[in-house]
PDB file of N, CA and C in Angstrom:
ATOM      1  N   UNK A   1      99.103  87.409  80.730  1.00  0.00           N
ATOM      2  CA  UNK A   1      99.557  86.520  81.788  1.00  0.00           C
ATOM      3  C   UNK A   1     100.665  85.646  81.240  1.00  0.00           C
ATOM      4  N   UNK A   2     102.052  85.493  82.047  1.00  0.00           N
ATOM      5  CA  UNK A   2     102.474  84.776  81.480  1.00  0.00           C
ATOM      6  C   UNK A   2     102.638  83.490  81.819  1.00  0.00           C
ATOM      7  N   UNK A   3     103.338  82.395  80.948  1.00  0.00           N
ATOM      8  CA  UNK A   3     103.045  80.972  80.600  1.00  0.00           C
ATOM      9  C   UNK A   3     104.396  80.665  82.084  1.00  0.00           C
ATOM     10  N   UNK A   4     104.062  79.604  82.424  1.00  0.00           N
ATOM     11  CA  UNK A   4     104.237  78.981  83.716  1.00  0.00           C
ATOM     12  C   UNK A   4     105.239  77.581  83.462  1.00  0.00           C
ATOM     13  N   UNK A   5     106.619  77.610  83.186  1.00  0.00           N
ATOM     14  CA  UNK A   5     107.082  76.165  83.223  1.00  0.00           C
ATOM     15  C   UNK A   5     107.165  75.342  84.381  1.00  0.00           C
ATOM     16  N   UNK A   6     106.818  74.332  84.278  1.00  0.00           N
ATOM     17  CA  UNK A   6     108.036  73.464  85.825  1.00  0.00           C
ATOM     18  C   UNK A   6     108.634  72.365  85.285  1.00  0.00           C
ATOM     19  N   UNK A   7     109.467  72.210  85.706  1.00  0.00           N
ATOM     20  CA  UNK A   7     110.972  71.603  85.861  1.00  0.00           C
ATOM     21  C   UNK A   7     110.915  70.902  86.610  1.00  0.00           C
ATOM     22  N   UNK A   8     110.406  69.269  86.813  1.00  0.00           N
ATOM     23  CA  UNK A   8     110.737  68.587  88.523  1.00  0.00           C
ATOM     24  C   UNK A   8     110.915  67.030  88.081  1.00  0.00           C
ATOM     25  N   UNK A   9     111.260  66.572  88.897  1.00  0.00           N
ATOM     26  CA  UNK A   9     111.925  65.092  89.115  1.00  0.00           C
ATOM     27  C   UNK A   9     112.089  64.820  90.744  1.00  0.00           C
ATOM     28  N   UNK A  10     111.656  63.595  91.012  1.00  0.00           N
ATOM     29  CA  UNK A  10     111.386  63.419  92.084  1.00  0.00           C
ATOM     30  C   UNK A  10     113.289  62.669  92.160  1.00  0.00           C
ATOM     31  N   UNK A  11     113.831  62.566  91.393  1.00  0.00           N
ATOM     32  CA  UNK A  11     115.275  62.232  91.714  1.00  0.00           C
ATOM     33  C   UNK A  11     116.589  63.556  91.481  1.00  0.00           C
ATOM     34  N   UNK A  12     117.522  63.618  92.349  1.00  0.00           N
ATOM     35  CA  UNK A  12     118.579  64.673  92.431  1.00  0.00           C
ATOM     36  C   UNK A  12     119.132  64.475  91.311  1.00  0.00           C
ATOM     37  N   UNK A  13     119.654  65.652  90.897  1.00  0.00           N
ATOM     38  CA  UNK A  13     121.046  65.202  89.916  1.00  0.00           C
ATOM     39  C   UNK A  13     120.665  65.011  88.465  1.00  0.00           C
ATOM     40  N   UNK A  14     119.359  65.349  88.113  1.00  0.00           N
ATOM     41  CA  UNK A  14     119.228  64.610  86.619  1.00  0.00           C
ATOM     42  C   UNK A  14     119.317  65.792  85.747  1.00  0.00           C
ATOM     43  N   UNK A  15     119.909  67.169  86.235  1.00  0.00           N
ATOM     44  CA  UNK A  15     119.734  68.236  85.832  1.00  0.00           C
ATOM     45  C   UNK A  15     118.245  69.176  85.587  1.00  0.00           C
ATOM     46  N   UNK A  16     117.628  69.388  86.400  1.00  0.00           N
ATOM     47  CA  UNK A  16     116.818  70.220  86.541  1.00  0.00           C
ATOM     48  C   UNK A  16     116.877  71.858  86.585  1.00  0.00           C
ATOM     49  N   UNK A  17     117.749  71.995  87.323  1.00  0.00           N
ATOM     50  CA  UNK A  17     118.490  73.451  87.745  1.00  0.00           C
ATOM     51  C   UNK A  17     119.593  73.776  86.113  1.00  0.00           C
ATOM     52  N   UNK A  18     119.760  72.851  85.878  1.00  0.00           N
ATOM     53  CA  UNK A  18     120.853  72.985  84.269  1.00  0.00           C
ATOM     54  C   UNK A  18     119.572  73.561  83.182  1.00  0.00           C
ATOM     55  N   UNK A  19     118.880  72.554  83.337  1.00  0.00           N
ATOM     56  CA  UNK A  19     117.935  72.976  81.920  1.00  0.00           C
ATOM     57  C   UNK A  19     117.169  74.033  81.844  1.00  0.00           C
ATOM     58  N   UNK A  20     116.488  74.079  83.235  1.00  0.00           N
ATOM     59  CA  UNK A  20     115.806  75.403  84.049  1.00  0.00           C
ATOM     60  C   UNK A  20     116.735  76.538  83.212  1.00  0.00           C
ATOM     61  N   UNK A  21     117.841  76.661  84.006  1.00  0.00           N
ATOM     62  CA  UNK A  21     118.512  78.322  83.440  1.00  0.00           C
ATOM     63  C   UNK A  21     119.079  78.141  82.250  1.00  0.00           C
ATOM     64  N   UNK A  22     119.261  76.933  81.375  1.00  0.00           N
ATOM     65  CA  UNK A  22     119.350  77.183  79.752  1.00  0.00           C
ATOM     66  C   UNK A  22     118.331  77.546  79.032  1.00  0.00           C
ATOM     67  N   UNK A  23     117.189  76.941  79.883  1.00  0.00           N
ATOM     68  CA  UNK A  23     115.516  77.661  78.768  1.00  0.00           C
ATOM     69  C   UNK A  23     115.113  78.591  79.086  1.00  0.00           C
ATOM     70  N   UNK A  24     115.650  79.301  80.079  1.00  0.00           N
ATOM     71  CA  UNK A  24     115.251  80.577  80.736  1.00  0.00           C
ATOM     72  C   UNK A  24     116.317  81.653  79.643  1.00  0.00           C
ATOM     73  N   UNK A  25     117.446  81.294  79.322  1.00  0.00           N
ATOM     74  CA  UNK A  25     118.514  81.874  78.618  1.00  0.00           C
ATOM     75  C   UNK A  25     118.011  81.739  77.087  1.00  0.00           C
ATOM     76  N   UNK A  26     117.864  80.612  76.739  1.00  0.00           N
ATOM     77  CA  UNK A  26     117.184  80.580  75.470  1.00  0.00           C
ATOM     78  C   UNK A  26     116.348  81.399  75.141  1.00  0.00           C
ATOM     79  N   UNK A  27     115.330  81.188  75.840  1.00  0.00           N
ATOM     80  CA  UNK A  27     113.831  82.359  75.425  1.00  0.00           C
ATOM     81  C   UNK A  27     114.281  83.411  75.656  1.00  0.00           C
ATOM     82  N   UNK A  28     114.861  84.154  76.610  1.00  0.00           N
ATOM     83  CA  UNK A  28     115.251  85.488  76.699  1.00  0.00           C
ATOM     84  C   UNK A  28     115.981  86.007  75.721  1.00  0.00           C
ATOM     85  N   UNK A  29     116.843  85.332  75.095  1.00  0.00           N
ATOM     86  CA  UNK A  29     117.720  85.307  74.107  1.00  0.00           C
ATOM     87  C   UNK A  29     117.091  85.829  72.823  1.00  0.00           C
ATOM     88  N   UNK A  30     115.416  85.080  72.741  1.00  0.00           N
ATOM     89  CA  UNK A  30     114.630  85.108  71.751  1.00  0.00           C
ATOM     90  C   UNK A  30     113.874  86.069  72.146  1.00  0.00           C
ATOM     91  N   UNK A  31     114.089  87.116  72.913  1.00  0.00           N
ATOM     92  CA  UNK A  31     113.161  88.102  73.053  1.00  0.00           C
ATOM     93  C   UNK A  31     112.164  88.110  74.285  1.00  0.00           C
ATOM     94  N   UNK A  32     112.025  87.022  74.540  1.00  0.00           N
ATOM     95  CA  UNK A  32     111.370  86.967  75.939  1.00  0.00           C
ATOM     96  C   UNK A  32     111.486  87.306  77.407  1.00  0.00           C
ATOM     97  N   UNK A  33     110.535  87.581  78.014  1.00  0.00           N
ATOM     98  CA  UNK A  33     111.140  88.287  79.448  1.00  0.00           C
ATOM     99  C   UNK A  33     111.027  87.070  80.298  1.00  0.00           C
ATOM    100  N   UNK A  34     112.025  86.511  81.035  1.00  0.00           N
ATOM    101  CA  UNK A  34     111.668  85.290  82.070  1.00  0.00           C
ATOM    102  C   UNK A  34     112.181  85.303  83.621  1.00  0.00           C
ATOM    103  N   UNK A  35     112.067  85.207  83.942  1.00  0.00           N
ATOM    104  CA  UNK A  35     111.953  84.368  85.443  1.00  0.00           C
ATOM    105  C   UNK A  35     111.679  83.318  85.717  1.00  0.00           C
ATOM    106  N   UNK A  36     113.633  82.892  85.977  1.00  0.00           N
ATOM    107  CA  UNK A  36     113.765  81.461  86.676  1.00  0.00           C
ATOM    108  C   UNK A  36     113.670  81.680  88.414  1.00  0.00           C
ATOM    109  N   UNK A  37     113.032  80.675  88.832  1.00  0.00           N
ATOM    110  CA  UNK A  37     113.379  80.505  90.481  1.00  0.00           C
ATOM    111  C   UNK A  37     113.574  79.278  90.798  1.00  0.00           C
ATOM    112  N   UNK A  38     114.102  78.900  91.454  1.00  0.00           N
ATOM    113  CA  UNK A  38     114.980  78.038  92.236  1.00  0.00           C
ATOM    114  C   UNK A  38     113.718  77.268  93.515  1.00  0.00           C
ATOM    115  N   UNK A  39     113.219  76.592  93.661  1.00  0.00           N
ATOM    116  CA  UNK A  39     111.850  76.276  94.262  1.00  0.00           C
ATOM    117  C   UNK A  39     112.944  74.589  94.916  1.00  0.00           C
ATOM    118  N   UNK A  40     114.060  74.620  95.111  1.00  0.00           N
ATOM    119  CA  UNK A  40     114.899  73.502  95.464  1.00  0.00           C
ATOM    120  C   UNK A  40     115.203  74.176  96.605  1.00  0.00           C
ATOM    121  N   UNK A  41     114.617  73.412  97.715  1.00  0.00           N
ATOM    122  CA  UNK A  41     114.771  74.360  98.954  1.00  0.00           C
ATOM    123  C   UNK A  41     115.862  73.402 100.087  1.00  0.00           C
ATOM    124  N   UNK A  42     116.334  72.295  99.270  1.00  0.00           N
ATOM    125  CA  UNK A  42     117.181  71.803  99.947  1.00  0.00           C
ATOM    126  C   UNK A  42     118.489  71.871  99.231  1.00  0.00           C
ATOM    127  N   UNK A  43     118.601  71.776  97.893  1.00  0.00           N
ATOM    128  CA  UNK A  43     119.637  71.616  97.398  1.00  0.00           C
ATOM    129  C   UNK A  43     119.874  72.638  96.056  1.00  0.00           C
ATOM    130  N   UNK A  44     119.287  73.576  97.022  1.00  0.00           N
ATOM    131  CA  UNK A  44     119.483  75.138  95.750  1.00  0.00           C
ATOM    132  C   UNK A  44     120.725  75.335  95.316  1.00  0.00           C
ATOM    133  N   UNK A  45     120.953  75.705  94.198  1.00  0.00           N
ATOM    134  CA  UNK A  45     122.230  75.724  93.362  1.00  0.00           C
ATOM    135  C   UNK A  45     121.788  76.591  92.155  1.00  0.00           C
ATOM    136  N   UNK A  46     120.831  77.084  91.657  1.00  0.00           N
ATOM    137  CA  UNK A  46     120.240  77.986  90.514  1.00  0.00           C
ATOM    138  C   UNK A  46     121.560  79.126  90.501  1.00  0.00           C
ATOM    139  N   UNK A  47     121.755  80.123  91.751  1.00  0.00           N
ATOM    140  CA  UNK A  47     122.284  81.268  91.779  1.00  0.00           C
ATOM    141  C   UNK A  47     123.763  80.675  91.389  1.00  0.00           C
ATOM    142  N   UNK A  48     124.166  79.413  92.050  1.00  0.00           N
ATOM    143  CA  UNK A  48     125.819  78.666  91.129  1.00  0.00           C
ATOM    144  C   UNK A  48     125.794  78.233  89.764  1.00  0.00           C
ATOM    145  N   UNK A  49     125.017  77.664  89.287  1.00  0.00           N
ATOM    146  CA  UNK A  49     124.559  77.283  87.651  1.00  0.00           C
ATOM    147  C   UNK A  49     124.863  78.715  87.068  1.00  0.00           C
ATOM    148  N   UNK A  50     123.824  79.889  86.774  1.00  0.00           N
ATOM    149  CA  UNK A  50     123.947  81.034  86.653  1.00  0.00           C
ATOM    150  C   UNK A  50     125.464  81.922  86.919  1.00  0.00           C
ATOM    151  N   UNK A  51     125.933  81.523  87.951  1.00  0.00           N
ATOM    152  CA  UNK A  51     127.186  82.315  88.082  1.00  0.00           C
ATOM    153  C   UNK A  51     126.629  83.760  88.786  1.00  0.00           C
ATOM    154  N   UNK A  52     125.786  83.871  89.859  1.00  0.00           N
ATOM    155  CA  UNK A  52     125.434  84.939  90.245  1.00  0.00           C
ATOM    156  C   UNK A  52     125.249  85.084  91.839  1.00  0.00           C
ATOM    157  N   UNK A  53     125.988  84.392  92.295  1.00  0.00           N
ATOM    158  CA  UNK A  53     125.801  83.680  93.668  1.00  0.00           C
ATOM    159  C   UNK A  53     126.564  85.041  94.114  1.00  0.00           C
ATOM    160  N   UNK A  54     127.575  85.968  93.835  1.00  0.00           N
ATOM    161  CA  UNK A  54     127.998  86.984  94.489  1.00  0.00           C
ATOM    162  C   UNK A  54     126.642  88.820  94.325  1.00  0.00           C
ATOM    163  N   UNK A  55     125.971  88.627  93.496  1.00  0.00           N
ATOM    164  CA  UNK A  55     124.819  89.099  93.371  1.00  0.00           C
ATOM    165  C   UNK A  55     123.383  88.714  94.154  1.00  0.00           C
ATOM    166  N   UNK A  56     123.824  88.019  95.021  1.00  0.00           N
ATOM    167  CA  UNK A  56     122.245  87.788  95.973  1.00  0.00           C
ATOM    168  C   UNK A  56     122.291  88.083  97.129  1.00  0.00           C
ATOM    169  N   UNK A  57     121.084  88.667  97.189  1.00  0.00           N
ATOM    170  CA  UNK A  57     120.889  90.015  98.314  1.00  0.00           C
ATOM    171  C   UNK A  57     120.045  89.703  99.244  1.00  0.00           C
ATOM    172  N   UNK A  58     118.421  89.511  98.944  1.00  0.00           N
ATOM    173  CA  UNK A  58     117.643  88.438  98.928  1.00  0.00           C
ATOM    174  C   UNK A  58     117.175  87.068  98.435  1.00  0.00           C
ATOM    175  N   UNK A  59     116.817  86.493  99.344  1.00  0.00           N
ATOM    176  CA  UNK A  59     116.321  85.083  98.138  1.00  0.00           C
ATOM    177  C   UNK A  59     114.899  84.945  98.682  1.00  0.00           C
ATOM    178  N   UNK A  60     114.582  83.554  97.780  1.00  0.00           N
ATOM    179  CA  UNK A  60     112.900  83.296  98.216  1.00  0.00           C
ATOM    180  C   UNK A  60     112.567  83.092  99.422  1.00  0.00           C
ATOM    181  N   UNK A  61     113.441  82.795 100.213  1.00  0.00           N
ATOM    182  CA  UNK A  61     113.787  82.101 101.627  1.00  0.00           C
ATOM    183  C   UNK A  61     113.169  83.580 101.883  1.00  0.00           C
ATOM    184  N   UNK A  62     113.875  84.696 101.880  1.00  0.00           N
ATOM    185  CA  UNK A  62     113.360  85.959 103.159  1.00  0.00           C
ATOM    186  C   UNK A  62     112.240  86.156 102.583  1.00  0.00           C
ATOM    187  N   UNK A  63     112.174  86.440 101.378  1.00  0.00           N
ATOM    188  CA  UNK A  63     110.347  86.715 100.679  1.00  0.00           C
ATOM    189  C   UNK A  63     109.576  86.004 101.341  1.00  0.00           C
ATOM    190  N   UNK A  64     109.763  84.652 101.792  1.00  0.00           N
ATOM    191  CA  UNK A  64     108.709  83.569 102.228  1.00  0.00           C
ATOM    192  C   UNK A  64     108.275  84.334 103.552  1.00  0.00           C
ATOM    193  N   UNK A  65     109.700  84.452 104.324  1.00  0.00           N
ATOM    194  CA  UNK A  65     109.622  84.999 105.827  1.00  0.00           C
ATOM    195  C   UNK A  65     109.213  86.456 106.333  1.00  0.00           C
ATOM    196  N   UNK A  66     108.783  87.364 104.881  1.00  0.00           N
ATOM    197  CA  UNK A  66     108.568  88.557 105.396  1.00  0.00           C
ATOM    198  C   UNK A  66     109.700  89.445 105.673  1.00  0.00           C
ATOM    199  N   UNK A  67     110.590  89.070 104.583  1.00  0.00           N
ATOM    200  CA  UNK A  67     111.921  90.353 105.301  1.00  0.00           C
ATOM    201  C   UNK A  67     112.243  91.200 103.764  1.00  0.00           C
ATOM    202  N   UNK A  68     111.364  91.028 103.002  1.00  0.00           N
ATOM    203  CA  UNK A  68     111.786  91.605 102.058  1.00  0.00           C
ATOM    204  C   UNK A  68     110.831  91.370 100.885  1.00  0.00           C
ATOM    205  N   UNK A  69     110.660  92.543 100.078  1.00  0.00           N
ATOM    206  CA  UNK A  69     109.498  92.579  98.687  1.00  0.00           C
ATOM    207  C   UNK A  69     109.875  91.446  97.441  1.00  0.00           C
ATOM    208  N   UNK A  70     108.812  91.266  96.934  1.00  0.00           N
ATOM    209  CA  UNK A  70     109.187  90.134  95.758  1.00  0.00           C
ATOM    210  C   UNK A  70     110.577  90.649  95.076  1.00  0.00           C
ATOM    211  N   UNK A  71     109.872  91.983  94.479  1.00  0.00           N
ATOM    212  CA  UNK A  71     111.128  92.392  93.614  1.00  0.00           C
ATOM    213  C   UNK A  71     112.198  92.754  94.077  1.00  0.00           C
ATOM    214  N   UNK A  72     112.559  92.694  95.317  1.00  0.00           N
ATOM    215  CA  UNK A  72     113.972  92.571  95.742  1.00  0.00           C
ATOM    216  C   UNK A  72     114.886  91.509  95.473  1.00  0.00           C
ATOM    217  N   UNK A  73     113.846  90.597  95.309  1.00  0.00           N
ATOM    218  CA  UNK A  73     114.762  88.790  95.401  1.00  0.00           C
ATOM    219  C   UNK A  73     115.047  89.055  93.777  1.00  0.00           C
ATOM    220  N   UNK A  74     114.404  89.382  93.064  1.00  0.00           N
ATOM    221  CA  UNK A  74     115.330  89.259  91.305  1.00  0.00           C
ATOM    222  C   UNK A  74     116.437  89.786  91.298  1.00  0.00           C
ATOM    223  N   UNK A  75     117.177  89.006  90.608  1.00  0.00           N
ATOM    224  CA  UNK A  75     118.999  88.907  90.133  1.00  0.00           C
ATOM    225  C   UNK A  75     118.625  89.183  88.888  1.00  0.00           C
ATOM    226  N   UNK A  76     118.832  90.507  88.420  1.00  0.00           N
ATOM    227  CA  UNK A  76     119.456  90.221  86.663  1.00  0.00           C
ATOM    228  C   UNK A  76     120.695  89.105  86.263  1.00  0.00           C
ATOM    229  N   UNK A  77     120.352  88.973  85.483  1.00  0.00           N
ATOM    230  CA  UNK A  77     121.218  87.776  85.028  1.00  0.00           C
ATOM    231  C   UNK A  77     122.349  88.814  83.849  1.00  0.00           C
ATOM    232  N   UNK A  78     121.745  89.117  82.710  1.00  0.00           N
ATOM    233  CA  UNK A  78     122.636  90.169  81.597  1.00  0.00           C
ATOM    234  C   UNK A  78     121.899  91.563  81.520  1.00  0.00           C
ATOM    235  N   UNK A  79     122.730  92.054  81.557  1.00  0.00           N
ATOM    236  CA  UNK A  79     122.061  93.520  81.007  1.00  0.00           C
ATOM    237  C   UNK A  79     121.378  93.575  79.669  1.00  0.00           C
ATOM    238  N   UNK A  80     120.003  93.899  79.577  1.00  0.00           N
ATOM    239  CA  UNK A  80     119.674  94.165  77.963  1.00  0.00           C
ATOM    240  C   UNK A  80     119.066  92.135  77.730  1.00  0.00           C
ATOM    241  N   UNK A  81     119.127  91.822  78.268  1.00  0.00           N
ATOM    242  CA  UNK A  81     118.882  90.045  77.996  1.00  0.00           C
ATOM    243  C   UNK A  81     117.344  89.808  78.822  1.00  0.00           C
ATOM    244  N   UNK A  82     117.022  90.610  79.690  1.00  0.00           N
ATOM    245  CA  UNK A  82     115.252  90.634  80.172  1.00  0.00           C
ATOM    246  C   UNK A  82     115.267  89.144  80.999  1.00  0.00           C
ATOM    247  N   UNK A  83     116.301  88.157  81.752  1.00  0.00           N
ATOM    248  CA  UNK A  83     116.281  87.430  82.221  1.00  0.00           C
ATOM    249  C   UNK A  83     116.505  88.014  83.889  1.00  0.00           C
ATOM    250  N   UNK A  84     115.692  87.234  84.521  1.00  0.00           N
ATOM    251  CA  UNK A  84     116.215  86.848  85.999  1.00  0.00           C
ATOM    252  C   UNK A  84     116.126  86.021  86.757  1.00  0.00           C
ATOM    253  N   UNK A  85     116.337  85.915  87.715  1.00  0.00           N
ATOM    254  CA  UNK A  85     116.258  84.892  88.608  1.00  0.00           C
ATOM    255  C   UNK A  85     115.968  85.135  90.404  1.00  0.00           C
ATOM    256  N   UNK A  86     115.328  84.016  90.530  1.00  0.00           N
ATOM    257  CA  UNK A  86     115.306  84.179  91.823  1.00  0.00           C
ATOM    258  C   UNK A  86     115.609  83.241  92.691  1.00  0.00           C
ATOM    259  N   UNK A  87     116.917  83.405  93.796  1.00  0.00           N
ATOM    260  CA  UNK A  87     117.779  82.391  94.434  1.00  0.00           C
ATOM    261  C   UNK A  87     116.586  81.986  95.246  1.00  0.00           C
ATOM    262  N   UNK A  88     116.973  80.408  96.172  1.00  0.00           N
ATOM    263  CA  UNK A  88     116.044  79.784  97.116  1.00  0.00           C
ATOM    264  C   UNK A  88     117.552  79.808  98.272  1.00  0.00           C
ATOM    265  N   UNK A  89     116.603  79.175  99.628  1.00  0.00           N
ATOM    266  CA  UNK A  89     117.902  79.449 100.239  1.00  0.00           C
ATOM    267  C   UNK A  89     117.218  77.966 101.046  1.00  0.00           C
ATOM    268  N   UNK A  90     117.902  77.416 102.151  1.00  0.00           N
ATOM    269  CA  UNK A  90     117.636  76.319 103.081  1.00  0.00           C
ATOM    270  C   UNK A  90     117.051  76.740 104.162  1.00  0.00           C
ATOM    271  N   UNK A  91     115.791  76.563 103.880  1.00  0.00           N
ATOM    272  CA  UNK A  91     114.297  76.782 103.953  1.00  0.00           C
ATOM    273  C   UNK A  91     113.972  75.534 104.789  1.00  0.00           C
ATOM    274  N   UNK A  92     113.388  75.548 106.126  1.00  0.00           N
ATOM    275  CA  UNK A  92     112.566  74.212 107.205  1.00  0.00           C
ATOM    276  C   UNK A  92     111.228  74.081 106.265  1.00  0.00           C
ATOM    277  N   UNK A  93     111.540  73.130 105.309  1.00  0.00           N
ATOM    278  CA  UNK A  93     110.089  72.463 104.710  1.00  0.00           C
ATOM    279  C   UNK A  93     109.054  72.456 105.019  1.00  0.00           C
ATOM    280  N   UNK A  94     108.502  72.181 106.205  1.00  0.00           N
ATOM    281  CA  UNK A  94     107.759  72.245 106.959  1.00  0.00           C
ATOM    282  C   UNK A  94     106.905  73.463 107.051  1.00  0.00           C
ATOM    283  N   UNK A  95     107.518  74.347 107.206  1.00  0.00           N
ATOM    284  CA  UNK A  95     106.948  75.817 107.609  1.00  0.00           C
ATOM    285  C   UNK A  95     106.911  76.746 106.277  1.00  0.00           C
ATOM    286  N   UNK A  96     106.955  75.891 104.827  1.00  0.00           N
ATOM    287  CA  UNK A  96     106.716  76.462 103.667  1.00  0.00           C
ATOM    288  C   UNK A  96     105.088  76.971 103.550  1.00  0.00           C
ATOM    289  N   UNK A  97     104.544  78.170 103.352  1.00  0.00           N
ATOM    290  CA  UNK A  97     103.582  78.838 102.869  1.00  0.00           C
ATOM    291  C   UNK A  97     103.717  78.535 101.519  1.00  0.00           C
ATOM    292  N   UNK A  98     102.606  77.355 101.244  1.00  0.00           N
ATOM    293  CA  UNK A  98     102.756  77.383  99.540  1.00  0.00           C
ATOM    294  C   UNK A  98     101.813  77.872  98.904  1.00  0.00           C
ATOM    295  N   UNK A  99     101.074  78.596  99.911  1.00  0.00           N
ATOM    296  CA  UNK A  99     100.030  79.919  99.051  1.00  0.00           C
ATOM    297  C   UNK A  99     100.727  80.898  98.705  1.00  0.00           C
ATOM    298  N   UNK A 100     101.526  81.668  99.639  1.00  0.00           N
ATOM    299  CA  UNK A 100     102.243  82.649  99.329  1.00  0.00           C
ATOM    300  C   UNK A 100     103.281  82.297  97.791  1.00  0.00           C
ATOM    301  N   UNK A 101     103.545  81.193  97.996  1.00  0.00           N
ATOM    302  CA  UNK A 101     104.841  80.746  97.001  1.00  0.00           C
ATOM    303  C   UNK A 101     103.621  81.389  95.436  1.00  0.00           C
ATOM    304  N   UNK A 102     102.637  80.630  95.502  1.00  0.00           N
ATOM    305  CA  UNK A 102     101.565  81.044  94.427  1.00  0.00           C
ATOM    306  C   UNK A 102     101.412  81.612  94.397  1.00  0.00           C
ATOM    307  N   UNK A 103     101.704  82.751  94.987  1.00  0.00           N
ATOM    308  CA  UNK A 103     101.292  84.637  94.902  1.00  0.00           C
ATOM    309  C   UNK A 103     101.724  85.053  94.680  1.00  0.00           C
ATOM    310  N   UNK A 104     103.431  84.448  94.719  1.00  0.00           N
ATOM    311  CA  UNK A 104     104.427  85.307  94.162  1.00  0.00           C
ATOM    312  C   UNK A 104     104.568  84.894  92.366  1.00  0.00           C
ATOM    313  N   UNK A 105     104.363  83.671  92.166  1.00  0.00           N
ATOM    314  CA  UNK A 105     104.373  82.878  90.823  1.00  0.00           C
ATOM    315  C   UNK A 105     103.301  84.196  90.255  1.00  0.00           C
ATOM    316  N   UNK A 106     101.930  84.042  90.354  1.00  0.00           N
ATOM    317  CA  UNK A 106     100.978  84.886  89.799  1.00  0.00           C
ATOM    318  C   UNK A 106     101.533  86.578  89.898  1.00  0.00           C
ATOM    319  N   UNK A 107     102.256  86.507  91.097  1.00  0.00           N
ATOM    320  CA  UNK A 107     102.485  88.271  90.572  1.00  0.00           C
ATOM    321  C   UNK A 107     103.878  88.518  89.692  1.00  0.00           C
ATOM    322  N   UNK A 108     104.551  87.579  89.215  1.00  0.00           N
ATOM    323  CA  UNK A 108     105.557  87.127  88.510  1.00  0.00           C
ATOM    324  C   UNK A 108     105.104  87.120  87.102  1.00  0.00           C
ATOM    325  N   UNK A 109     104.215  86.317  86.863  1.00  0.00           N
ATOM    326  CA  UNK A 109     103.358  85.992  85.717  1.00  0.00           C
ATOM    327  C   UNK A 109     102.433  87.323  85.130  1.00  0.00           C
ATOM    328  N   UNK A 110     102.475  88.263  86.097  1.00  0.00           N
ATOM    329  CA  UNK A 110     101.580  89.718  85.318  1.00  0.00           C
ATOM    330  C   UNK A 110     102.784  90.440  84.633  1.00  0.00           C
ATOM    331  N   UNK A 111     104.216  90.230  85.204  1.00  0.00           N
ATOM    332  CA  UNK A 111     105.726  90.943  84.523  1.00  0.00           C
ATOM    333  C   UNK A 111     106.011  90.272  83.484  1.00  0.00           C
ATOM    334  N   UNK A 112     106.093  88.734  83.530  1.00  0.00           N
ATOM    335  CA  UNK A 112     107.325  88.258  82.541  1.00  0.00           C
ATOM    336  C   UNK A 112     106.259  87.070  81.776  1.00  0.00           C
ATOM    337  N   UNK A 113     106.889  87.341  80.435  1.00  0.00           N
ATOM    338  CA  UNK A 113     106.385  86.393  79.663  1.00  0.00           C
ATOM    339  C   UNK A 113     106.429  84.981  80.011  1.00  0.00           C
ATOM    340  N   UNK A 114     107.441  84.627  80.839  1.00  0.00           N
ATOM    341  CA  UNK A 114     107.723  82.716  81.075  1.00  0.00           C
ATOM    342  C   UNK A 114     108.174  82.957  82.448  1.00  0.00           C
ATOM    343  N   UNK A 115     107.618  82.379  83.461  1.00  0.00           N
ATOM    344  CA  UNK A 115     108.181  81.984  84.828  1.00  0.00           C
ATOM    345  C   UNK A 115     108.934  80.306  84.577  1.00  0.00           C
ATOM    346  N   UNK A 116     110.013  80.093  85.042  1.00  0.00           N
ATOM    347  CA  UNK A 116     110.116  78.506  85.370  1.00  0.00           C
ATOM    348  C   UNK A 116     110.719  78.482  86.849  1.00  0.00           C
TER     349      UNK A 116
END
């Protein structure tokens, strides 16, 4: 099973989304398989940090809604580097399933050594 980071601050801007995809890059770097996601459902920016914003097909947003399989929403990040990511999109708060969100974390966590 793998190990589970989070990343949060109840204030914008203090770099969360920065450090997120540098420790996601780091460990992978070191051999590790990870998955970053983007769980900023107002002010998602993961897939711009990354530089992969022309690579997203799905995000967590349609996974949430039923339009598409978990593993559709992963972005490789490098070839041969075992990193990915998964974009969020602007998502009505409100109508977040945060069981499902946990189902996807846990079926995330049977693939990759580090989710953040």
């Amino acid at each position: 099973m793998g190990r589970r980071i989070l990343i949060a601050s109840g204030k914008g801007g203090v770099g969360k989304t920065t450090i997120s995809a540098g420790l996601g890059e780091s460990l992978a770097k070191l051999g590790a398989s990870v998955c970053v996601i983007d769980l900023d459902f107002s002010f998602n920016n993961l897939d711009i940090v990354a530089s992969i914003e022309n690579k997203v097909v799905y995000d967590l947003g349609d996974y949430l809604q039923g339009k598409c399989r978990l593993k559709q929403t992963l972005i490789e990040f490098k070839r041969g580097l075992n990193l990915y990511f998964i974009s969020s999109a602007k998502v009505d708060t409100d109508n977040i399933d945060i069981a499902k969100i946990e189902e996807a974390i846990l079926k995330l966590s049977q693939i990759f050594d580090y989710i953040i």
